[in-house]
N, C-alpha and C. Protein backbone atom coordinates (compact mmCIF):
# COMPACT_ATOMS: atom_id res chain seq x y z
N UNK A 1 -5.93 49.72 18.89
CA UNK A 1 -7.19 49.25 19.41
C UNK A 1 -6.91 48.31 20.57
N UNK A 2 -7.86 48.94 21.90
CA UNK A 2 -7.33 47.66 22.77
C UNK A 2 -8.26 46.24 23.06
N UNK A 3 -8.08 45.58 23.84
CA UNK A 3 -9.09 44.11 23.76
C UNK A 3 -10.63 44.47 23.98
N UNK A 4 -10.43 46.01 25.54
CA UNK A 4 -12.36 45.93 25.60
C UNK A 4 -13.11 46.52 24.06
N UNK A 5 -12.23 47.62 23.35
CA UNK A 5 -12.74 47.46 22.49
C UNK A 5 -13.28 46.66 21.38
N UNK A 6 -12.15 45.98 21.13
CA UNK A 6 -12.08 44.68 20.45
C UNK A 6 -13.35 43.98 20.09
N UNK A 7 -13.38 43.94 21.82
CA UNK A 7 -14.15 42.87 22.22
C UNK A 7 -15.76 43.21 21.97
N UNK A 8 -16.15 44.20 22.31
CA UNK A 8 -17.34 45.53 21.98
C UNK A 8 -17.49 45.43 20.66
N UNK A 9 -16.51 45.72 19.90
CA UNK A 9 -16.78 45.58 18.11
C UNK A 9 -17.54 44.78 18.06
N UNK A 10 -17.24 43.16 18.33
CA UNK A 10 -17.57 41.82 17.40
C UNK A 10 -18.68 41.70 18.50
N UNK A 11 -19.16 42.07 19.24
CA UNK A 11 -19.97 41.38 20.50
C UNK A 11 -21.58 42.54 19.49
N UNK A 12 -20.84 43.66 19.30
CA UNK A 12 -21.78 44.71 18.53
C UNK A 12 -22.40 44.06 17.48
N UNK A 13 -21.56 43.47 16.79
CA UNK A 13 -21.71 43.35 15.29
C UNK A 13 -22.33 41.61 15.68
N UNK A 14 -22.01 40.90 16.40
CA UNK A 14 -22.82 39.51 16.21
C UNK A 14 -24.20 39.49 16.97
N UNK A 15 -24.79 40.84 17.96
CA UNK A 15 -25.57 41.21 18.30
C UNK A 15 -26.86 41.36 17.24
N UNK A 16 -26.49 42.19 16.42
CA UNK A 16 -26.90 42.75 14.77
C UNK A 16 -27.42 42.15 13.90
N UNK A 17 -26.91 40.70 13.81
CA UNK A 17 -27.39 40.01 13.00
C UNK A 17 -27.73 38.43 13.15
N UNK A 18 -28.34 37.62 12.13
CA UNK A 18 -28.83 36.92 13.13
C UNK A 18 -28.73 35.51 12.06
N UNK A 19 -27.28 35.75 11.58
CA UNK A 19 -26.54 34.15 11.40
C UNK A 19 -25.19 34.06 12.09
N UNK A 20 -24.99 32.94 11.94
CA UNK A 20 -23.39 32.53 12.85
C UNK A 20 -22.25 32.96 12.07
N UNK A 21 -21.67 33.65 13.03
CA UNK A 21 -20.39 34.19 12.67
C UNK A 21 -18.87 33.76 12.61
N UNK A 22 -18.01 33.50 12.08
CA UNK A 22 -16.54 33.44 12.65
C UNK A 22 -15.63 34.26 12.60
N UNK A 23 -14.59 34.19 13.53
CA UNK A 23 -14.10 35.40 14.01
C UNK A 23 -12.30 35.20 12.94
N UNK A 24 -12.03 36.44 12.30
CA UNK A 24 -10.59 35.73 11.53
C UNK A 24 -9.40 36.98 11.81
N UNK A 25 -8.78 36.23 12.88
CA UNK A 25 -7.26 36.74 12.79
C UNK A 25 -6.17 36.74 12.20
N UNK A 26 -6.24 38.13 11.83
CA UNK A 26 -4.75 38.08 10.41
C UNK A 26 -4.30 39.28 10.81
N UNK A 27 -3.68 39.40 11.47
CA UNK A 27 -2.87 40.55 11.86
C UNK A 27 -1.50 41.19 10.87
N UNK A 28 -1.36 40.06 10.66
CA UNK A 28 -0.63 40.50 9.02
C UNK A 28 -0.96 41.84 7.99
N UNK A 29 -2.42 41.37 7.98
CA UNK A 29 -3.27 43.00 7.12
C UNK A 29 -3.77 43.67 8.04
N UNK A 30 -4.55 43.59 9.24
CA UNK A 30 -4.94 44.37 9.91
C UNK A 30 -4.56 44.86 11.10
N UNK A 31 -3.16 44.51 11.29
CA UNK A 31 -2.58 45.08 12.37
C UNK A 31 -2.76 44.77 13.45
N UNK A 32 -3.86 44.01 13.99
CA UNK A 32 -4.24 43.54 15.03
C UNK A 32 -4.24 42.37 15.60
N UNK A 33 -3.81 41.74 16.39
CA UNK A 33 -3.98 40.41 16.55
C UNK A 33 -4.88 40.39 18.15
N UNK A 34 -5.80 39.35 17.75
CA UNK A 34 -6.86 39.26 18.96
C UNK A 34 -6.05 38.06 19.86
N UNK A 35 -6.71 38.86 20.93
CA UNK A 35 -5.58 37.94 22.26
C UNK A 35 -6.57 36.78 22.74
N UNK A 36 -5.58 35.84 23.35
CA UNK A 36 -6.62 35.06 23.74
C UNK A 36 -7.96 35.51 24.58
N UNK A 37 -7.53 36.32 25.65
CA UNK A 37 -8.94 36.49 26.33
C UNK A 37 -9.63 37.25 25.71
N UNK A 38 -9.51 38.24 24.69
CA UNK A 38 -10.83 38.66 24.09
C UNK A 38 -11.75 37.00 22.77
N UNK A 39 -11.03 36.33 22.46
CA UNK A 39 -11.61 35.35 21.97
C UNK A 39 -12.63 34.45 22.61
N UNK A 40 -11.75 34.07 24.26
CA UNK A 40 -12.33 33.77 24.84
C UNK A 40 -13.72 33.62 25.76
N UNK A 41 -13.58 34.77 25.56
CA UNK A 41 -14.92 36.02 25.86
C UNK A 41 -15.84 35.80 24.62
N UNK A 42 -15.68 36.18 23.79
CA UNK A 42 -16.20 35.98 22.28
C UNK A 42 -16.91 34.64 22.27
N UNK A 43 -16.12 33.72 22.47
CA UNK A 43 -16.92 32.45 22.53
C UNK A 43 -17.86 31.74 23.00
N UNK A 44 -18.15 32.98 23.62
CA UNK A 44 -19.41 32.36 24.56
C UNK A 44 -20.18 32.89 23.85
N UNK A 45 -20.28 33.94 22.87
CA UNK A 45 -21.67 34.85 22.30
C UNK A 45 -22.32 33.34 21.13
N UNK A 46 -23.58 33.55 21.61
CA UNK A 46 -24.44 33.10 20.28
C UNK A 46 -24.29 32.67 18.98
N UNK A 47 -23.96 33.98 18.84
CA UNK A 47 -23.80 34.13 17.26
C UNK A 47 -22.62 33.85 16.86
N UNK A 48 -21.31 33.48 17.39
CA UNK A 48 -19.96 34.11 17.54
C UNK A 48 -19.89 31.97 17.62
N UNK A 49 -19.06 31.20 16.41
CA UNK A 49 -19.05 29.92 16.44
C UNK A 49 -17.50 29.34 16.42
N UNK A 50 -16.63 30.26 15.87
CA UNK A 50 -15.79 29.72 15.75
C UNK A 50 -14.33 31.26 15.39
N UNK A 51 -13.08 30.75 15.29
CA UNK A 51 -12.04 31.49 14.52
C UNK A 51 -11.06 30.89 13.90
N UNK A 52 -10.84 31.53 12.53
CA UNK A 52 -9.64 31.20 11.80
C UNK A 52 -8.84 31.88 12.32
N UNK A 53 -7.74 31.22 12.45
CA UNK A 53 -6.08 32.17 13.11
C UNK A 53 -5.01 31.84 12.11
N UNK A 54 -4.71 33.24 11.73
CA UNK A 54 -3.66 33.05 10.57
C UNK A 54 -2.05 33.86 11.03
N UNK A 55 -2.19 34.08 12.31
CA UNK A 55 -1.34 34.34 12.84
C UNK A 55 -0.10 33.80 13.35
N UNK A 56 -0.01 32.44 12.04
CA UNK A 56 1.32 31.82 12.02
C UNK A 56 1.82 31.19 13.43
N UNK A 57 0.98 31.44 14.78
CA UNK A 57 1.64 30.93 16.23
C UNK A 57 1.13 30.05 16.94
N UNK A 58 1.37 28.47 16.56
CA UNK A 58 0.72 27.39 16.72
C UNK A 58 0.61 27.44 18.55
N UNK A 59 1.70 28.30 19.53
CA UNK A 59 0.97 28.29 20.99
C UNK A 59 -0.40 29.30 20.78
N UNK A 60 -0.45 30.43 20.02
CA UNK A 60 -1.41 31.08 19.97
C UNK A 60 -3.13 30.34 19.89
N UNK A 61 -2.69 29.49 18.52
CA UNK A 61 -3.57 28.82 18.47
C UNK A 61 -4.23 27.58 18.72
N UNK A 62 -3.36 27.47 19.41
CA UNK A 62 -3.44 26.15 20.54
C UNK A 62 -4.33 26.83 22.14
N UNK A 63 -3.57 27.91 22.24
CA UNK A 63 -4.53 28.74 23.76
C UNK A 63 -5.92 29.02 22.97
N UNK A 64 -6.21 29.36 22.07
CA UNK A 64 -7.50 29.45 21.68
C UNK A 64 -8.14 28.16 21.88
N UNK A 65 -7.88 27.08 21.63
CA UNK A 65 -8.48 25.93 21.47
C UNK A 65 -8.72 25.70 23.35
N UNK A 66 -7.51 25.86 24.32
CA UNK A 66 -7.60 25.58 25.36
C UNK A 66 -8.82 26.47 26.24
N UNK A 67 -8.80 27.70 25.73
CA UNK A 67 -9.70 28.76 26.38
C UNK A 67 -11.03 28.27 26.07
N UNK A 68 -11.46 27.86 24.44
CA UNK A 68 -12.55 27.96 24.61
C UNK A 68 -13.36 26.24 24.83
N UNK A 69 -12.81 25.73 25.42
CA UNK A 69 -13.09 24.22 25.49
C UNK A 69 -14.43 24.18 25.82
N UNK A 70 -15.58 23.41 25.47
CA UNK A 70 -16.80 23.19 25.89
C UNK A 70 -17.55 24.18 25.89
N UNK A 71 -17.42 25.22 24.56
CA UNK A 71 -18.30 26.71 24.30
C UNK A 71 -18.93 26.12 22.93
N UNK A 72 -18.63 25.32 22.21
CA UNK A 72 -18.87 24.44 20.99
C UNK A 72 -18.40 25.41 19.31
N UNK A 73 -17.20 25.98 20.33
CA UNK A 73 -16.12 26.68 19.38
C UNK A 73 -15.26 26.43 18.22
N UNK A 74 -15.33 26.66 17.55
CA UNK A 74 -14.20 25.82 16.35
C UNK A 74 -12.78 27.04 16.14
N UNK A 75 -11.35 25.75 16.55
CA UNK A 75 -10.38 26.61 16.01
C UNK A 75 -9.67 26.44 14.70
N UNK A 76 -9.63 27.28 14.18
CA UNK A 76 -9.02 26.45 12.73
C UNK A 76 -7.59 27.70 12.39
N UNK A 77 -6.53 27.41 11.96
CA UNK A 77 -5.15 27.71 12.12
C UNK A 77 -5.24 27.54 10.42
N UNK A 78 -4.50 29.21 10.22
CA UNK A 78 -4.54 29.08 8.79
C UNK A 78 -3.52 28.23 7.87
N UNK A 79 -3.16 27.78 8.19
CA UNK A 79 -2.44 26.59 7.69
C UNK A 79 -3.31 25.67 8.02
N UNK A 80 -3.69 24.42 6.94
CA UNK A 80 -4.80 23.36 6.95
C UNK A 80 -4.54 22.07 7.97
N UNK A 81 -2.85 22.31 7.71
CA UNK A 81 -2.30 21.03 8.35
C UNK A 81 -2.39 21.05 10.29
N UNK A 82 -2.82 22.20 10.44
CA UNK A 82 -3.12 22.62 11.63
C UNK A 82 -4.57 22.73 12.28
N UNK A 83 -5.51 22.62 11.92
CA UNK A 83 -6.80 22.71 12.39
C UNK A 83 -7.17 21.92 13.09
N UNK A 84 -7.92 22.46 14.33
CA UNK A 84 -7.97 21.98 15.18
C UNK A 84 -9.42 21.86 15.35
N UNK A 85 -10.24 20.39 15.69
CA UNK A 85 -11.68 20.77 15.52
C UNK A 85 -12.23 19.26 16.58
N UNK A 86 -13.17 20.38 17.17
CA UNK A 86 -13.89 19.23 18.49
C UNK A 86 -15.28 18.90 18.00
N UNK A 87 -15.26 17.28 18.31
CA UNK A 87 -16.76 16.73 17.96
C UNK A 87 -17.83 16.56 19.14
């Protein structure tokens, strides 16, 4: 699967419905890991508030935090000791 798709999925699916969503990367089970710029993108949707990243790569989830600065995004890193969260 590539990012425009990706990106089309979740943009589809938070279109659809009409509570707030978060977005969770685990590429571990699903094979996929979402890149920063499709997140980035993501973060601007409405419905679309935040992502868990369990993708073990604290630069990974650190560029998430940097990309989506001032979208009122939440990053949270599946490890607890890692979460990253703006007030």
């Amino acid at each position: 699967m590539n990012d425009a798709t990706l990106e089309a999925y979740y943009s589809k699916l938070a279109d659809a419905v009409d509570i707030p969503l978060i977005l969770y990367n685990m590429p571990s089970y699903s094979g996929i890991n979402m890149s920063v710029s499709v997140v980035s993108k993501l973060s601007t949707h409405k419905n679309i508030f935040g992502i868990k990243d369990t993708s073990n790569s604290i630069n990974q989830t650190f560029n998430y935090h940097l990309e989506t600065k001032g979208n009122g995004f939440d990053v949270l890193a599946g490890n607890n000791s890692l979460n990253l969260r703006r007030k």
